[in-house]
Protein backbone atom coordinates (compact mmCIF):
# COMPACT_ATOMS: atom_id res chain seq x y z
CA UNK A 1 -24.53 -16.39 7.80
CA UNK A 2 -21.79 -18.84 7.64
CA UNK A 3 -22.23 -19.02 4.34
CA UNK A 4 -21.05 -15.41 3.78
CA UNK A 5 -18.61 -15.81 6.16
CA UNK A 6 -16.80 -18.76 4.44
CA UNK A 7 -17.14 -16.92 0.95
CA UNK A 8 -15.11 -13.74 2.44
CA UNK A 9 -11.93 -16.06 3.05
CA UNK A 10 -11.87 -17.63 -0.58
CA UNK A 11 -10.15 -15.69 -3.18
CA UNK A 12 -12.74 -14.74 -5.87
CA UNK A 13 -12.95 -13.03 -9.20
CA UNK A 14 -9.82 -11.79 -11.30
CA UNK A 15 -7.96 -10.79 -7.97
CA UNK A 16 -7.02 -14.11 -7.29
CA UNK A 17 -3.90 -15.27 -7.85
CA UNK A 18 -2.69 -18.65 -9.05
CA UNK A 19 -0.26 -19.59 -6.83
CA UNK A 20 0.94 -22.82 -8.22
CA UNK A 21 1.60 -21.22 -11.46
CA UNK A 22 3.67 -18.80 -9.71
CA UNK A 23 5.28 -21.26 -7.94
CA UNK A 24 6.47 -22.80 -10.68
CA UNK A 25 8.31 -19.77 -12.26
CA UNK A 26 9.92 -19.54 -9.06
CA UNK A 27 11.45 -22.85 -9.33
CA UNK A 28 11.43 -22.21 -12.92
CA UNK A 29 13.60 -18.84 -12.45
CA UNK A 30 16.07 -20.77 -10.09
CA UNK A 31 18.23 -22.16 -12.58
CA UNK A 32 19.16 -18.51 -13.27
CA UNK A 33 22.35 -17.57 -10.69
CA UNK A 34 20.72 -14.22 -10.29
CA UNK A 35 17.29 -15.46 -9.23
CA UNK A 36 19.32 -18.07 -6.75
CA UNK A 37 21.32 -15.17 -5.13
CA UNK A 38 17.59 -13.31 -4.40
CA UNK A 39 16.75 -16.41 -3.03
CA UNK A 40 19.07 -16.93 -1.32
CA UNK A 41 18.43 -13.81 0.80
CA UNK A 42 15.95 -14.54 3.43
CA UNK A 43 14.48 -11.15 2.86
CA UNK A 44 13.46 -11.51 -0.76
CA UNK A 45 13.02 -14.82 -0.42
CA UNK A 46 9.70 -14.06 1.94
CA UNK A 47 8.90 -11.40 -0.68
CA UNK A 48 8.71 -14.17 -3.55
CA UNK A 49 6.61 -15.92 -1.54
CA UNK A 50 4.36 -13.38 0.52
CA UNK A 51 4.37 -10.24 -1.37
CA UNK A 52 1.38 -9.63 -3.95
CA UNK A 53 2.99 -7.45 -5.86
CA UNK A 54 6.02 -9.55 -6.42
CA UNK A 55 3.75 -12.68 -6.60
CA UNK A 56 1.53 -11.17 -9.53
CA UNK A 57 4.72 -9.67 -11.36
CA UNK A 58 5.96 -13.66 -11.47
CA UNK A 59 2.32 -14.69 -12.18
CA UNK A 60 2.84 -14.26 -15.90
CA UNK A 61 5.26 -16.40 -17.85
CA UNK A 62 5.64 -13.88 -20.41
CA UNK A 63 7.37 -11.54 -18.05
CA UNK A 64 8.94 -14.37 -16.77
CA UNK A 65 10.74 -15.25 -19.98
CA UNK A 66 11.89 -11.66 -20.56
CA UNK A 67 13.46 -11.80 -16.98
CA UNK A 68 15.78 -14.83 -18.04
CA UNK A 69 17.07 -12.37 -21.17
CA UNK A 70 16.51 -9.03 -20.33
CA UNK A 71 18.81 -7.70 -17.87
CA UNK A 72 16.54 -4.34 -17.87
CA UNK A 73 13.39 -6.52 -16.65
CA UNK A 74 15.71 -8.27 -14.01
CA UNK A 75 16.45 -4.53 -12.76
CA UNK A 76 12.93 -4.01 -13.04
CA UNK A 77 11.78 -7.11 -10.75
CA UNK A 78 15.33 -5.95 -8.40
CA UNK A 79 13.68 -2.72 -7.70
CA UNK A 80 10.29 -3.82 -7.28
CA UNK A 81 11.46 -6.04 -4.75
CA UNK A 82 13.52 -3.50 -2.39
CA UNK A 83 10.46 -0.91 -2.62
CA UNK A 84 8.44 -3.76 -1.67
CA UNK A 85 11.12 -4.37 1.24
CA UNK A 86 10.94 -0.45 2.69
CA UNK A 87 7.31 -0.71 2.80
């Protein structure tokens, strides 16, 4: 009984996220002005860092690299973040 217990708090399967890779395009996205002036903002800051839709969009460092030179997929992660925000 514990046992099941224990195995209902622990992330399993292809749902969980890696959250030190995402943590690292975070930092890694901080040398960008842009990204520091989200940060900055208390608001999307606790997105970046409790939200699972934002955290999965930054889980992949190919999208990650398009937001550094694509000003469309900067919009893109923008307006994620302020639906996420009126939810």
């Amino acid at each position: 009984m514990i046992e099941d217990l224990l195995s209902g708090l622990v992330p399993q399967g292809s749902n969980a996220l890696d959250t030190q890779k995402i943590d690292k395009h975070i930092n890694y996205l901080l040398s960008e002005n842009w990204f520091k002036e989200l940060y900055e903002n208390e608001k999307y800051r606790h997105l970046l860092y409790t939200n699972r839709k934002v955290r999965s969009y930054l889980e992949s460092k190919r999208r990650v690299d398009k937001l550094i030179v694509n000003d469309k997929k900067r919009k893109k992660l923008i307006e994620l973040m302020a639906n996420q925000l009126k939810n």
